[in-house]
Protein backbone atom coordinates (compact mmCIF):
# COMPACT_ATOMS: atom_id res chain seq x y z
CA UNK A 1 13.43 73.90 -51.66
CA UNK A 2 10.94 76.63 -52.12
CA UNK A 3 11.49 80.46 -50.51
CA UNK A 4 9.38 83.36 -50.81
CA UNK A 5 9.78 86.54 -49.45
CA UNK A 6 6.67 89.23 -48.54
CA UNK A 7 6.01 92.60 -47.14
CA UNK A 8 2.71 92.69 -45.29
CA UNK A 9 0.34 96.18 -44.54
CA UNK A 10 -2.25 95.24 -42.31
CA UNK A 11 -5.35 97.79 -42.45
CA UNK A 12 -4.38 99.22 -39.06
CA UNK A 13 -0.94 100.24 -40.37
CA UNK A 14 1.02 97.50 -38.58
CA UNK A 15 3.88 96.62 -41.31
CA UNK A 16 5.50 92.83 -40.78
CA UNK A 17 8.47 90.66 -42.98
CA UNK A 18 7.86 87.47 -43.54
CA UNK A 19 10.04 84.63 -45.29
CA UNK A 20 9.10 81.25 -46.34
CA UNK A 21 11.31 78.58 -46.64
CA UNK A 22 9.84 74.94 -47.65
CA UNK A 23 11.80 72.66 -47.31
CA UNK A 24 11.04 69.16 -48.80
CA UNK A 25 7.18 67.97 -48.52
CA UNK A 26 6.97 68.23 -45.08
CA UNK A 27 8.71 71.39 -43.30
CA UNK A 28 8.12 74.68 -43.45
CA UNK A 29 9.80 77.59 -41.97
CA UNK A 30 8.01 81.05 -41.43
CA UNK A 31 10.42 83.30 -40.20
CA UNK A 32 8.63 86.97 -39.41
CA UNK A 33 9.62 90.25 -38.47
CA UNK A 34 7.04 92.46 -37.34
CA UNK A 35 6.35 95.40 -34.80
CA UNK A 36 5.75 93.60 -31.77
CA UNK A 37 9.32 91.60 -32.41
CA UNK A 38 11.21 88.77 -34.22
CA UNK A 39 9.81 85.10 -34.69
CA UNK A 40 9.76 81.86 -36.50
CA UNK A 41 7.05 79.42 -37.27
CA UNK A 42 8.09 75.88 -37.52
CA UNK A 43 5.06 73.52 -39.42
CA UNK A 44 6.02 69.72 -39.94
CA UNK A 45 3.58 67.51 -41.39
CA UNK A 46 4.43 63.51 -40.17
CA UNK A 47 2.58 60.87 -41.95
CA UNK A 48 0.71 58.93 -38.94
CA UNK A 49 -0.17 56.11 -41.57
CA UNK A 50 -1.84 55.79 -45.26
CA UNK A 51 -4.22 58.69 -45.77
CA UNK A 52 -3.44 60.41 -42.06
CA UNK A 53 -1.14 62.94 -41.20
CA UNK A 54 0.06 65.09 -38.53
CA UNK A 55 0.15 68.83 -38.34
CA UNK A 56 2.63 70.01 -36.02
CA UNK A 57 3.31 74.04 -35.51
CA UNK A 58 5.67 75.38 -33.45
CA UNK A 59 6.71 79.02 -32.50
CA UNK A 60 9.73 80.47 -31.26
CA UNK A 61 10.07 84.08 -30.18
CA UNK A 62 12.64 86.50 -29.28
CA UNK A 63 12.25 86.91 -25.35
CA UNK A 64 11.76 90.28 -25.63
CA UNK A 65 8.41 89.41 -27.06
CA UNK A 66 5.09 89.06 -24.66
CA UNK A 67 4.10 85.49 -24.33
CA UNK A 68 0.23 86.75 -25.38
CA UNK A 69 1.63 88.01 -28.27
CA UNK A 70 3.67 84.54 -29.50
CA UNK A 71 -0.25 82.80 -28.42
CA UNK A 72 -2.21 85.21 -30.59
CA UNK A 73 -0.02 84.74 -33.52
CA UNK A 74 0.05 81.12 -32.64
CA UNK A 75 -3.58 81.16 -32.77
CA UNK A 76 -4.35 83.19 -35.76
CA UNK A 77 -2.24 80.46 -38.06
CA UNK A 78 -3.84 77.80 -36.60
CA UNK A 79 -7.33 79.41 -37.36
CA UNK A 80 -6.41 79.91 -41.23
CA UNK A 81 -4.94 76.03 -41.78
C-alpha cells in the first residue's frame, strides 16, 4: 500500500488537498479537498484478458458540490491518463 499526500497552487490561486492511496496493483483512491468542495476519485484497473485491461474511474462528491463541477474534474483526469 502506497499513500502520498500533496498541496496543489494552481496559477489562478485556487489551492486543493489531495491524498493518494494505492492500494494493491489495481485500485487507487484520490481523495481531494479543494475550493469548490470535498471528493474522491475511485480508478480500478480489471484485467479483461492477457495483454488488455480495463480502466474504470469513478467520482463521488459531497452534494453540496455542482454536478458540472464533479464532470469537469471527471473530465480533466480522464484527459491526462
Amino acid at each position: 500500500m502506497a499513500y502520498q499526500k500533496l498541496h496543489y497552487i494552481a496559477v489562478i490561486v485556487i489551492s486543493s488537498d489531495v491524498c493518494i492511496l494505492q492500494i494493491g496493483p489495481g485500485i487507487v483512491y484520490l481523495m481531494f479537498d479543494s475550493f469548490f468542495g470535498s471528493g474522491v476519485f475511485i480508478q480500478s484497473l480489471i484485467p479483461v484478458e492477457p495483454m488488455v485491461q480495463k480502466l474504470v474511474h469513478n467520482i463521488y462528491v459531497h452534494w453540496a458540490v455542482p454536478n458540472f463541477i464533479a464532470k469537469f474534474f471527471m473530465l480533466g483526469e480522464a484527459i491526462q491518463v
